[in-house]
PDB file of N, CA and C in Angstrom:
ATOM      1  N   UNK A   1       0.837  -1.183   0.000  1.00  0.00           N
ATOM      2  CA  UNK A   1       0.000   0.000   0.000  1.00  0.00           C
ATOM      3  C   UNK A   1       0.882   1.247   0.000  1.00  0.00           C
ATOM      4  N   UNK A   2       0.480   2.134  -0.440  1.00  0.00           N
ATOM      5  CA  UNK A   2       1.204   3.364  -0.945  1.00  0.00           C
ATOM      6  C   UNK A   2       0.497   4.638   0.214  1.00  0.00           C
ATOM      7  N   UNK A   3       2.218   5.108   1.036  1.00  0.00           N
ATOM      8  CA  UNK A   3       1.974   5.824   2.420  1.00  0.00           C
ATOM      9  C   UNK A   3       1.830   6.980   1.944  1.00  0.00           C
ATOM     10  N   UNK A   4       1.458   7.898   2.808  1.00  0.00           N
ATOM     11  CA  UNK A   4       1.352   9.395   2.369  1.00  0.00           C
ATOM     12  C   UNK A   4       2.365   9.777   2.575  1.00  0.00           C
ATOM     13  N   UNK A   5       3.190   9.550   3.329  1.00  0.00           N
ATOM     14  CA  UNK A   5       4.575  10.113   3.125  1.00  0.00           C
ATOM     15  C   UNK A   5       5.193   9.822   2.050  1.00  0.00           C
ATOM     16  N   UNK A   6       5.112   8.783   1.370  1.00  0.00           N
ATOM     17  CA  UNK A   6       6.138   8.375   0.295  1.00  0.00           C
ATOM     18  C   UNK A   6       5.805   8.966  -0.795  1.00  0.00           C
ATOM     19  N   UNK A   7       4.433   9.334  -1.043  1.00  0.00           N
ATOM     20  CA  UNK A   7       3.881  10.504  -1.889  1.00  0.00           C
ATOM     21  C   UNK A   7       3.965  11.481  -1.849  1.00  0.00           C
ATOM     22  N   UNK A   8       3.890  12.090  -0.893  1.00  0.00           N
ATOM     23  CA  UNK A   8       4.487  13.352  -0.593  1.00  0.00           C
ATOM     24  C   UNK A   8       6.306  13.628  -0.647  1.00  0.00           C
ATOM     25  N   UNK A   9       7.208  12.696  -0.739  1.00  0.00           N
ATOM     26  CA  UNK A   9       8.694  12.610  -1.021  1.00  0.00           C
ATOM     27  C   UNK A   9       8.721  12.739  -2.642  1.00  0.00           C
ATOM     28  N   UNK A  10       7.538  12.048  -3.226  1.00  0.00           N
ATOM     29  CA  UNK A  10       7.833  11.998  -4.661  1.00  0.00           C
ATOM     30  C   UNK A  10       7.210  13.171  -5.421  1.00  0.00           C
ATOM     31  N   UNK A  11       6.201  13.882  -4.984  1.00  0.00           N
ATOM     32  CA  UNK A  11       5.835  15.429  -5.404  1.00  0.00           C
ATOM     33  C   UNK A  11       7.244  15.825  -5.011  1.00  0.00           C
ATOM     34  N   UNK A  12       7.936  16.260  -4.127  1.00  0.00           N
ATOM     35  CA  UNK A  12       8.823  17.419  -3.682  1.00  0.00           C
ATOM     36  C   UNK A  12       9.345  16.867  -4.694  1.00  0.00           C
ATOM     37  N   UNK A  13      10.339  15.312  -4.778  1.00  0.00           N
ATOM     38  CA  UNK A  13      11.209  15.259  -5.731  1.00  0.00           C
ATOM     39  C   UNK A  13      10.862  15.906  -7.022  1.00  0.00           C
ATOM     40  N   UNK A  14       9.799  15.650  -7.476  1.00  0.00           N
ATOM     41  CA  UNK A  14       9.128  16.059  -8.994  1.00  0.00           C
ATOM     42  C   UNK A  14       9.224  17.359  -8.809  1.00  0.00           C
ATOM     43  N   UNK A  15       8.954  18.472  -7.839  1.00  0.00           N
ATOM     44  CA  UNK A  15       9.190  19.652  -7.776  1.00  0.00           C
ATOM     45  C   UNK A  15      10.006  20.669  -7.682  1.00  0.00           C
ATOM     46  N   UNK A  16      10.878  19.606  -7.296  1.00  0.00           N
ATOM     47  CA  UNK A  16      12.336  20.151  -7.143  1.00  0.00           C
ATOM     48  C   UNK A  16      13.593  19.938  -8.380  1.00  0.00           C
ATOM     49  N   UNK A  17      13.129  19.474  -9.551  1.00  0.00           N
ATOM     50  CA  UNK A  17      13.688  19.380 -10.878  1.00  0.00           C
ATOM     51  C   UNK A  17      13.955  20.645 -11.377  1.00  0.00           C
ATOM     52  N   UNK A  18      14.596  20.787 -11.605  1.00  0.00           N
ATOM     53  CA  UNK A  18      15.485  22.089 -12.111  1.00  0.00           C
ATOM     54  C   UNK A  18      14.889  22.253 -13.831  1.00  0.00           C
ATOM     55  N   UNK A  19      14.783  21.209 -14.573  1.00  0.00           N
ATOM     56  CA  UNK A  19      14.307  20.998 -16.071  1.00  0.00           C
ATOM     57  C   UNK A  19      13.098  20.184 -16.241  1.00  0.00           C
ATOM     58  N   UNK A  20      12.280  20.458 -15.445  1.00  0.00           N
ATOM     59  CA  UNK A  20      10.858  19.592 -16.161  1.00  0.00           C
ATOM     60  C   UNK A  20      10.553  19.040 -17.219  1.00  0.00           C
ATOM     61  N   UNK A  21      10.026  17.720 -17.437  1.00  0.00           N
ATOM     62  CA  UNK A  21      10.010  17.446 -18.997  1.00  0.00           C
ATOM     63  C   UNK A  21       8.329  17.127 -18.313  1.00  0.00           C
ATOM     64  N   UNK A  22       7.515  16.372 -20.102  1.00  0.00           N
ATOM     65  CA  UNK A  22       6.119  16.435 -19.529  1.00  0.00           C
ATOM     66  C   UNK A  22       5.937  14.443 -18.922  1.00  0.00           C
ATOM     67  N   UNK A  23       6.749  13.654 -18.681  1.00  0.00           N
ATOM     68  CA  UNK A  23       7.342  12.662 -18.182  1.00  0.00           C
ATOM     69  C   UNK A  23       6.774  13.256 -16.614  1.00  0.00           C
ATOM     70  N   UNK A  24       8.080  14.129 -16.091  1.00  0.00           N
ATOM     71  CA  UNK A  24       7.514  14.781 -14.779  1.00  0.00           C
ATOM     72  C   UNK A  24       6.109  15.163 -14.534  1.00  0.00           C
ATOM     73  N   UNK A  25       5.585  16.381 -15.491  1.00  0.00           N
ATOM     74  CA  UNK A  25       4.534  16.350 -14.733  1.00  0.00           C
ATOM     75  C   UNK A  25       3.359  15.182 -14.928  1.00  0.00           C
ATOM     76  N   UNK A  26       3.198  13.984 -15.905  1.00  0.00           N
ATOM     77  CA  UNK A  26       2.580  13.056 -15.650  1.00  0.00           C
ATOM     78  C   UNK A  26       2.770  12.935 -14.490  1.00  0.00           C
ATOM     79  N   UNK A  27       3.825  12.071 -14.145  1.00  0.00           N
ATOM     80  CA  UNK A  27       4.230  11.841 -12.567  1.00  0.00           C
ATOM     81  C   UNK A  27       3.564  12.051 -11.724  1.00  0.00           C
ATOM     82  N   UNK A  28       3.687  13.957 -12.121  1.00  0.00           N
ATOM     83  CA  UNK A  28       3.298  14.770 -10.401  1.00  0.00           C
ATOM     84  C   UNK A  28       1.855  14.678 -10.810  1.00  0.00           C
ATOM     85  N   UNK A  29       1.332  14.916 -11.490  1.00  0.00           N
ATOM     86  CA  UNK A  29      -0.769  14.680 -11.525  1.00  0.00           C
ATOM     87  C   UNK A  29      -0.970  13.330 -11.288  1.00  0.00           C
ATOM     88  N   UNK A  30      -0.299  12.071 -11.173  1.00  0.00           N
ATOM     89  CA  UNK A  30      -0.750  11.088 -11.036  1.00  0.00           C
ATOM     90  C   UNK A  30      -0.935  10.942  -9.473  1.00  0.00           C
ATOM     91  N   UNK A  31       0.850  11.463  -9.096  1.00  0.00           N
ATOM     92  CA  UNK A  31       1.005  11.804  -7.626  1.00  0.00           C
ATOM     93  C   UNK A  31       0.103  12.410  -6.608  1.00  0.00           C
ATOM     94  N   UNK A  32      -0.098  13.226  -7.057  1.00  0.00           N
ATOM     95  CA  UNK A  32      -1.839  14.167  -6.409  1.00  0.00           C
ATOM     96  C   UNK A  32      -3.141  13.837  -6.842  1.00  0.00           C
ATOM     97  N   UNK A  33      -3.686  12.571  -7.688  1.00  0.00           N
ATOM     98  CA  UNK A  33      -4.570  12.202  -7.976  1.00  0.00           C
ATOM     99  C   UNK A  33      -4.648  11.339  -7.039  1.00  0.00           C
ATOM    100  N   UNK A  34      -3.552  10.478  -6.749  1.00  0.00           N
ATOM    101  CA  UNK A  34      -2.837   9.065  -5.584  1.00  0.00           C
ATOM    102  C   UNK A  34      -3.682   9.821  -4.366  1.00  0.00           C
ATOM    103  N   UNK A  35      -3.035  11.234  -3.852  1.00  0.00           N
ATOM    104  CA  UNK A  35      -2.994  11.504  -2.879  1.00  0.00           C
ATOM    105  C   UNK A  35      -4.479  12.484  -2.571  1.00  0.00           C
ATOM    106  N   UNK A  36      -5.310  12.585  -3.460  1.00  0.00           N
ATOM    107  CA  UNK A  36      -6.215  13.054  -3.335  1.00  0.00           C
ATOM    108  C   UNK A  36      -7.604  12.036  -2.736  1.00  0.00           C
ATOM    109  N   UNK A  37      -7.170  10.373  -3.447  1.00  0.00           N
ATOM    110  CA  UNK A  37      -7.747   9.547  -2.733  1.00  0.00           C
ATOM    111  C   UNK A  37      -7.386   9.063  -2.143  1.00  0.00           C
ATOM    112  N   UNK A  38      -6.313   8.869  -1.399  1.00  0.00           N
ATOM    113  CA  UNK A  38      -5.948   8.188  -0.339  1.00  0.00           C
ATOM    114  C   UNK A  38      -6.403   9.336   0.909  1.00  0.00           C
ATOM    115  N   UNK A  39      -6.561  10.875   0.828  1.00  0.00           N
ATOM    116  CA  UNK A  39      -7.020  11.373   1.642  1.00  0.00           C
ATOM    117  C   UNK A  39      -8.532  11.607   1.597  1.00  0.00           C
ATOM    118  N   UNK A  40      -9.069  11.604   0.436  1.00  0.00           N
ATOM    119  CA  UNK A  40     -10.787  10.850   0.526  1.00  0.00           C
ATOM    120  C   UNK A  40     -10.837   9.562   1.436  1.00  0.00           C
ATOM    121  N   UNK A  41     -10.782   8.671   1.072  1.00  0.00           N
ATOM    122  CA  UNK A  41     -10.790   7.315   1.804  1.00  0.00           C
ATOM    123  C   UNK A  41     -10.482   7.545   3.520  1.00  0.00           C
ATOM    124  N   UNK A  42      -9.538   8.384   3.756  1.00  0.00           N
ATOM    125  CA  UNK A  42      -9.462   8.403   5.082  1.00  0.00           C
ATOM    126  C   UNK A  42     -10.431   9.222   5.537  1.00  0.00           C
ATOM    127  N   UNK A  43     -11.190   9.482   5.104  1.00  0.00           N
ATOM    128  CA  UNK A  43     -12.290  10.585   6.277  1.00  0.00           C
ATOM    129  C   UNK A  43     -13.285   9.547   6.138  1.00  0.00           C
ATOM    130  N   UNK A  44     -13.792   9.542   7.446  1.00  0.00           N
ATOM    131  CA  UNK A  44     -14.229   8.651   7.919  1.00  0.00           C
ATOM    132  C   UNK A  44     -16.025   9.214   7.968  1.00  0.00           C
ATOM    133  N   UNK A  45     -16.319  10.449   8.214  1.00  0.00           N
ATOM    134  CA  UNK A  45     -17.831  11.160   8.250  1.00  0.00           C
ATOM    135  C   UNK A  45     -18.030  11.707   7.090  1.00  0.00           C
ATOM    136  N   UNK A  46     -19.341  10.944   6.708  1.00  0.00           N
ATOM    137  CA  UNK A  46     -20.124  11.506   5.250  1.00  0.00           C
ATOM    138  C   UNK A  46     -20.308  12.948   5.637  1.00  0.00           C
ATOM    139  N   UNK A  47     -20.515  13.529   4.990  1.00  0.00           N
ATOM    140  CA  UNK A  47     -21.364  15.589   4.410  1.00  0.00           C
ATOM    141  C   UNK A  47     -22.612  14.769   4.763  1.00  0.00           C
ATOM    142  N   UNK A  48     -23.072  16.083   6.230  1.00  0.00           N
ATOM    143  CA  UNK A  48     -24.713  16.026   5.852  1.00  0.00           C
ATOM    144  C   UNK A  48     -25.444  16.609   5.264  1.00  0.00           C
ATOM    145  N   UNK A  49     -26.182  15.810   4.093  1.00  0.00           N
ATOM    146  CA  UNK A  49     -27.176  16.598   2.790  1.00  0.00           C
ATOM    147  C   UNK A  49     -28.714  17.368   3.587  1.00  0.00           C
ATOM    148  N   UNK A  50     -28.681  18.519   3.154  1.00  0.00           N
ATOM    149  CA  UNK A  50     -30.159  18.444   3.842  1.00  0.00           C
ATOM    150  C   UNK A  50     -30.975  19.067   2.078  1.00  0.00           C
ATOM    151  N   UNK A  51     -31.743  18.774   2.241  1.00  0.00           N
ATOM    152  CA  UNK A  51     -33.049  18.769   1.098  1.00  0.00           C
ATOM    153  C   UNK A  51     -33.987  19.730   1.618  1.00  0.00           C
ATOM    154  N   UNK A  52     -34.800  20.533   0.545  1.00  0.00           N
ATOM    155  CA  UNK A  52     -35.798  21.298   1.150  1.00  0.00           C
ATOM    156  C   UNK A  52     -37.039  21.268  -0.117  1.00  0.00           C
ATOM    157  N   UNK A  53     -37.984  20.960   0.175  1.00  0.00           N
ATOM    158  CA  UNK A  53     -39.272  20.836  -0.981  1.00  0.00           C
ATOM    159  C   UNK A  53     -39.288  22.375  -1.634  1.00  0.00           C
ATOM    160  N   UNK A  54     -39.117  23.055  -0.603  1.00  0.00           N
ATOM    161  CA  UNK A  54     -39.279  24.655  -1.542  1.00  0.00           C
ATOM    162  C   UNK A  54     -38.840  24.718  -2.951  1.00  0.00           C
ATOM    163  N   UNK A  55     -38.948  25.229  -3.903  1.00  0.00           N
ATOM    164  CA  UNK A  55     -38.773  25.254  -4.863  1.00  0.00           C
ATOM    165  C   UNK A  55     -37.621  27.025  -4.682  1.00  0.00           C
ATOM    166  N   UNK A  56     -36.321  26.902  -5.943  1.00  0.00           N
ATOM    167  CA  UNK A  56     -35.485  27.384  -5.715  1.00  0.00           C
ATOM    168  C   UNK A  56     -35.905  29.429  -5.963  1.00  0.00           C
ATOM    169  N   UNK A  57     -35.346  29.929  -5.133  1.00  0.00           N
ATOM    170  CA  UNK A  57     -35.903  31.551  -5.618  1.00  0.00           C
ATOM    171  C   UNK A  57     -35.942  31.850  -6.961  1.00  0.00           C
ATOM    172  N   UNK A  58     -36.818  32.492  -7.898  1.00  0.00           N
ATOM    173  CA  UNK A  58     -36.293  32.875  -8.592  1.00  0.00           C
ATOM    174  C   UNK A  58     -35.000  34.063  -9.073  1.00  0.00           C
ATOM    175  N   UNK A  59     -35.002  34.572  -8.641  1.00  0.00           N
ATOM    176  CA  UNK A  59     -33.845  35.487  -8.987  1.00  0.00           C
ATOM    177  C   UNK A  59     -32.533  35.614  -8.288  1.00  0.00           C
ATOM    178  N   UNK A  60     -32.396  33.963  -8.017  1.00  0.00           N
ATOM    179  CA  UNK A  60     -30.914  33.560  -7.447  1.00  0.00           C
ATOM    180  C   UNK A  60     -30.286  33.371  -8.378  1.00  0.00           C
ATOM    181  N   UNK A  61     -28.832  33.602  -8.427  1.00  0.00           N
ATOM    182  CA  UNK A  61     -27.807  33.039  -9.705  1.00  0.00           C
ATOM    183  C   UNK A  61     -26.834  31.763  -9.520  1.00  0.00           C
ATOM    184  N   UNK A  62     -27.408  30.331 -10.014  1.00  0.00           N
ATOM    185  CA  UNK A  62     -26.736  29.674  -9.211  1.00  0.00           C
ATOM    186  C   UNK A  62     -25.276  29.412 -10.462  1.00  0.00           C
ATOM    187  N   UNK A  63     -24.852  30.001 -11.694  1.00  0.00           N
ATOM    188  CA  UNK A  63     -23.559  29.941 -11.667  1.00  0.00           C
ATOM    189  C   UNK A  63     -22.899  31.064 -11.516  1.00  0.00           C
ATOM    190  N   UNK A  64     -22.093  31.199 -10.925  1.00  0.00           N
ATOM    191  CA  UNK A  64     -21.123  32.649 -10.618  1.00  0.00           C
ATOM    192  C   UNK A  64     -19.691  32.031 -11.249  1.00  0.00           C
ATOM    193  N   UNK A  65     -18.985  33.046 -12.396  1.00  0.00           N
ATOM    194  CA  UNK A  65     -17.987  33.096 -12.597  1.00  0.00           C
ATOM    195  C   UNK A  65     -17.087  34.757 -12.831  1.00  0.00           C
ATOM    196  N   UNK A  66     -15.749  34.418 -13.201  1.00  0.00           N
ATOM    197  CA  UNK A  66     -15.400  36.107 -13.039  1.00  0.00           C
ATOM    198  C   UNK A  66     -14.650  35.866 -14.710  1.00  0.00           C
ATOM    199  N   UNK A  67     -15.314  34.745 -15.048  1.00  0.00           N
ATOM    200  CA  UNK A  67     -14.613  34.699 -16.690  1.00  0.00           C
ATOM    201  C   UNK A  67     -15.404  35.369 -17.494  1.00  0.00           C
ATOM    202  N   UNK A  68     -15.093  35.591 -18.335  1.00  0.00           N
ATOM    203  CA  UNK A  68     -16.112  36.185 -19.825  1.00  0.00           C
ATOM    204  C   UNK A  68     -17.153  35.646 -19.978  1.00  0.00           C
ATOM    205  N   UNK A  69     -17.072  34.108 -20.235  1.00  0.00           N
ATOM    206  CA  UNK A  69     -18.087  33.638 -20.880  1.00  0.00           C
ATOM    207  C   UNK A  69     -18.902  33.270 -19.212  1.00  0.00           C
ATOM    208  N   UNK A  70     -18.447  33.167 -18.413  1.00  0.00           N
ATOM    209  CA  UNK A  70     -19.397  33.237 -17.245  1.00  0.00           C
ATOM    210  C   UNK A  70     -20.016  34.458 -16.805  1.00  0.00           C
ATOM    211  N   UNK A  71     -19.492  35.413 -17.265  1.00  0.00           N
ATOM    212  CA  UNK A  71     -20.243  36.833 -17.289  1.00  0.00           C
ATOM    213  C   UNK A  71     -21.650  37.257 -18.219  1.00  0.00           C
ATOM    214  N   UNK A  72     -21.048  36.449 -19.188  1.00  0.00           N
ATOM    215  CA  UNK A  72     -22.087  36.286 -20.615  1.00  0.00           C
ATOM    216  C   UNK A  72     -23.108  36.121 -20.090  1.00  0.00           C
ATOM    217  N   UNK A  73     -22.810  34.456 -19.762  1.00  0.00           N
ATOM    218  CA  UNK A  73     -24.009  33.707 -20.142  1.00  0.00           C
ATOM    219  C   UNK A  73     -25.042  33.354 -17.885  1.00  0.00           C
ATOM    220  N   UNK A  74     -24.403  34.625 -17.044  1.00  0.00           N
ATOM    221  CA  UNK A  74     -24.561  34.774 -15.965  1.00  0.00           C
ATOM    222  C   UNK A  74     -26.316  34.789 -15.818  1.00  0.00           C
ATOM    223  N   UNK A  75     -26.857  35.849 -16.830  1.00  0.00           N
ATOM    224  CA  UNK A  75     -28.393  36.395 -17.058  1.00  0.00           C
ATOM    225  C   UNK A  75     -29.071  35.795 -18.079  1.00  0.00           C
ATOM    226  N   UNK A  76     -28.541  34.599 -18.692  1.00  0.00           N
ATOM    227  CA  UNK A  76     -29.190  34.073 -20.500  1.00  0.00           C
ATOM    228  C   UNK A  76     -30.284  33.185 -19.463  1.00  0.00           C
ATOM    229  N   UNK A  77     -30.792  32.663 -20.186  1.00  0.00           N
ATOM    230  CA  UNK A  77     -31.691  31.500 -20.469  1.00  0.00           C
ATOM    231  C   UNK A  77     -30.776  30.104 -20.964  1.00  0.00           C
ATOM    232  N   UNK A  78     -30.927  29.427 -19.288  1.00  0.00           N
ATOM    233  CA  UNK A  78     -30.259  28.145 -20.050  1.00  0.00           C
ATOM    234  C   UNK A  78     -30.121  27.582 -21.293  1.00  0.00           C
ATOM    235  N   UNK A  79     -31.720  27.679 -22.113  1.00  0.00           N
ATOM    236  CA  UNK A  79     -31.638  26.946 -23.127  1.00  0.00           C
ATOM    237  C   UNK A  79     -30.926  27.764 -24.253  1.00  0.00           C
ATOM    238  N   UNK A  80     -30.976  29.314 -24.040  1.00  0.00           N
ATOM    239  CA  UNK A  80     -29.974  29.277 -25.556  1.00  0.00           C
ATOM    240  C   UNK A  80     -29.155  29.194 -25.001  1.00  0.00           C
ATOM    241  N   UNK A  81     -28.342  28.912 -24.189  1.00  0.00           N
ATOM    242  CA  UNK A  81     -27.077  28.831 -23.512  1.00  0.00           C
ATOM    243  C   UNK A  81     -26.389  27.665 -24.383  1.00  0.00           C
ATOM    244  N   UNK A  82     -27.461  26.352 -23.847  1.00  0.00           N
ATOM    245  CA  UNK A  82     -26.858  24.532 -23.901  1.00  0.00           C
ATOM    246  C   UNK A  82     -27.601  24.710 -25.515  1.00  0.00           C
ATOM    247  N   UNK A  83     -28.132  25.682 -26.614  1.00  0.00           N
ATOM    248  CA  UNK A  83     -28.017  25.532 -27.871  1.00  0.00           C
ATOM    249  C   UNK A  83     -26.601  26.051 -28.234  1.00  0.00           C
ATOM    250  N   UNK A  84     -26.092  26.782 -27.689  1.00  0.00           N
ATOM    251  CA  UNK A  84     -24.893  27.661 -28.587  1.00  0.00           C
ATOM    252  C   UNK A  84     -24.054  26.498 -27.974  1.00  0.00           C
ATOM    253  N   UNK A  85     -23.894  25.713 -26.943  1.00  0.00           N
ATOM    254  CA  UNK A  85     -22.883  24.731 -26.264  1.00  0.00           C
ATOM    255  C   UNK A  85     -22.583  23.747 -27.227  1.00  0.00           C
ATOM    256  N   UNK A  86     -23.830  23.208 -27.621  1.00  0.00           N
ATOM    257  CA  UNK A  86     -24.368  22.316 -28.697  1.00  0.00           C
ATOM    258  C   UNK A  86     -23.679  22.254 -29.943  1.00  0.00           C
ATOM    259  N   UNK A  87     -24.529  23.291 -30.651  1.00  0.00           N
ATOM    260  CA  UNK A  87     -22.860  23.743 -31.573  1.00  0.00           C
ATOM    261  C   UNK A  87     -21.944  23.743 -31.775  1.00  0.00           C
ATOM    262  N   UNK A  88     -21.150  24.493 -30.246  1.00  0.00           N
ATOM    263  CA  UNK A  88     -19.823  24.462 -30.155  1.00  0.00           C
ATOM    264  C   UNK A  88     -19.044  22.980 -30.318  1.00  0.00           C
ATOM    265  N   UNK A  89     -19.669  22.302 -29.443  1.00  0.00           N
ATOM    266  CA  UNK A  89     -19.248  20.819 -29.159  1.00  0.00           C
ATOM    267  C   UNK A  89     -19.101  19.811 -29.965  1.00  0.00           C
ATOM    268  N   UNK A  90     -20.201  19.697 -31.074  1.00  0.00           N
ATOM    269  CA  UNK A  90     -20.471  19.433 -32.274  1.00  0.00           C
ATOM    270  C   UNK A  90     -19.157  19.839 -33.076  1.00  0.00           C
ATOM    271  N   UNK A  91     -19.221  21.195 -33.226  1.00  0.00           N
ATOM    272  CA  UNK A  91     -17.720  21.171 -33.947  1.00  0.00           C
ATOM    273  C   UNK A  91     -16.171  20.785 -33.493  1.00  0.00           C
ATOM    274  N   UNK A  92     -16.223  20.925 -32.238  1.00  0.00           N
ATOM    275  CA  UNK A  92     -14.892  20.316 -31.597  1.00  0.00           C
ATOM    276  C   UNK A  92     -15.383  18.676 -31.645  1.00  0.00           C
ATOM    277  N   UNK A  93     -16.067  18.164 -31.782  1.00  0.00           N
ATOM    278  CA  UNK A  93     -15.840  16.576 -32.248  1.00  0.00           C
ATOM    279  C   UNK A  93     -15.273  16.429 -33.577  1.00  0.00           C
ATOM    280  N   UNK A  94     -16.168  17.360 -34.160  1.00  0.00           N
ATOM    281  CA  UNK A  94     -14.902  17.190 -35.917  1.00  0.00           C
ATOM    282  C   UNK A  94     -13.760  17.950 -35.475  1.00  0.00           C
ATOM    283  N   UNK A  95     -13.667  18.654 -34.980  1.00  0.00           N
ATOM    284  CA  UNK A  95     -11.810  19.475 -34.833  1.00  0.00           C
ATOM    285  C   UNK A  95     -10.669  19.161 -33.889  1.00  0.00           C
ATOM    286  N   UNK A  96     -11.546  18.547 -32.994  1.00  0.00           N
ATOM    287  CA  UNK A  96     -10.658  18.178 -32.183  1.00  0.00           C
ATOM    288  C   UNK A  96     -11.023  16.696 -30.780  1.00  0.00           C
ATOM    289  N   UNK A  97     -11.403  15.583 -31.811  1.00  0.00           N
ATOM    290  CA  UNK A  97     -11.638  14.693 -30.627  1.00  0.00           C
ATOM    291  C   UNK A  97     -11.673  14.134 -29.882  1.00  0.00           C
ATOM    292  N   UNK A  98     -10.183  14.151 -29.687  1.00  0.00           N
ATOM    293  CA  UNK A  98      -9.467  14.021 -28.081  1.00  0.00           C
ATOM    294  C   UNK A  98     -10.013  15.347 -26.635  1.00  0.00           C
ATOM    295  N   UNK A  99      -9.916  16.543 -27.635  1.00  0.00           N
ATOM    296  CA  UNK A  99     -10.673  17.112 -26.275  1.00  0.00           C
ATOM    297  C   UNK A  99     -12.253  16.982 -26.208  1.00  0.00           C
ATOM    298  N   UNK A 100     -12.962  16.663 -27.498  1.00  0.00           N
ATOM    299  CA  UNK A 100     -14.139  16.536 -27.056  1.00  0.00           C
ATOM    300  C   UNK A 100     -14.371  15.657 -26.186  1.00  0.00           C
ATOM    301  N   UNK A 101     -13.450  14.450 -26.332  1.00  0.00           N
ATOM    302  CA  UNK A 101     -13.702  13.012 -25.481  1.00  0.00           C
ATOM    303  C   UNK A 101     -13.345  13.861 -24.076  1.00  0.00           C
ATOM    304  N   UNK A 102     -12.501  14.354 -23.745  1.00  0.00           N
ATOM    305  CA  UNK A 102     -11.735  14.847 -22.780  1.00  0.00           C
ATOM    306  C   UNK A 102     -13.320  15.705 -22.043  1.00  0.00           C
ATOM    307  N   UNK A 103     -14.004  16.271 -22.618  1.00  0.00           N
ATOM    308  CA  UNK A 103     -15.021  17.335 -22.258  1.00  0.00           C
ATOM    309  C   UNK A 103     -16.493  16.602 -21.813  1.00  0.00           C
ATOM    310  N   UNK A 104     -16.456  15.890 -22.817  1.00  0.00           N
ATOM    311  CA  UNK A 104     -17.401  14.428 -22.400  1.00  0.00           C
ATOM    312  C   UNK A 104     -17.488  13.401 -21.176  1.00  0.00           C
ATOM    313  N   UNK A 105     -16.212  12.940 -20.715  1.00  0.00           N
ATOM    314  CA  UNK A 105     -16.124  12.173 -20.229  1.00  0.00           C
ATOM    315  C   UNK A 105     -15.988  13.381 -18.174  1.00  0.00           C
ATOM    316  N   UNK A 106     -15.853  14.584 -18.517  1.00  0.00           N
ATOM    317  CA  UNK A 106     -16.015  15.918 -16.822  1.00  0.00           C
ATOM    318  C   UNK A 106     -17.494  15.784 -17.188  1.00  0.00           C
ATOM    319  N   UNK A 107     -18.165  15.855 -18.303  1.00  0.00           N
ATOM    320  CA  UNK A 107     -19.523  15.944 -17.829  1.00  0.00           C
ATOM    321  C   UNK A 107     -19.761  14.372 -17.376  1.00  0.00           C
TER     322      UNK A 107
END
């Protein structure tokens, strides 16, 4: 089994390279993926969910961003939102389908 210390020796090492190649940072994202569940797994108390029948305010904003396109699309109407998404996505499967897979597989 793989200690948290010994993960944590092998980030510093990876961090402490003077010439990074992308070899290293595989490494180091695998390293903090390691160590991201091995410190999930150790907590021991679920999040308590609480639920409420109310139905949500209207004029709450539940995405907040400080990017452009989260500024944009802050006040739209979901649906032309996930039409123009649509589109977009559509064409990055013909242009590029490693990141579409890549975009596919976070949703």
């Amino acid at each position: 089994m793989i200690k948290k210390e010994e993960l944590l020796e092998a980030i510093a090492e990876c961090q402490g390279q003077r010439n990074p190649n992308a070899v290293t940072c595989y490494k180091l994202a695998s390293y903090y993926t390691i160590l991201d569940h091995i410190t999930d797994a150790s907590k021991k108390e679920e999040p308590v969910r609480s639920y409420s029948l109310a139905p949500p305010p209207a004029d709450k904003v539940y995405y907040e961003s400080d990017t452009e396109f989260g500024n944009k699309v802050q006040n739209m109407d979901i649906n032309d939102v996930l039409s123009v998404m649509d589109e977009l996505m559509e064409t990055l499967a013909v242009i590029n389908p490693r990141l579409y897979n890549g975009v596919m597989r976070k949703l």
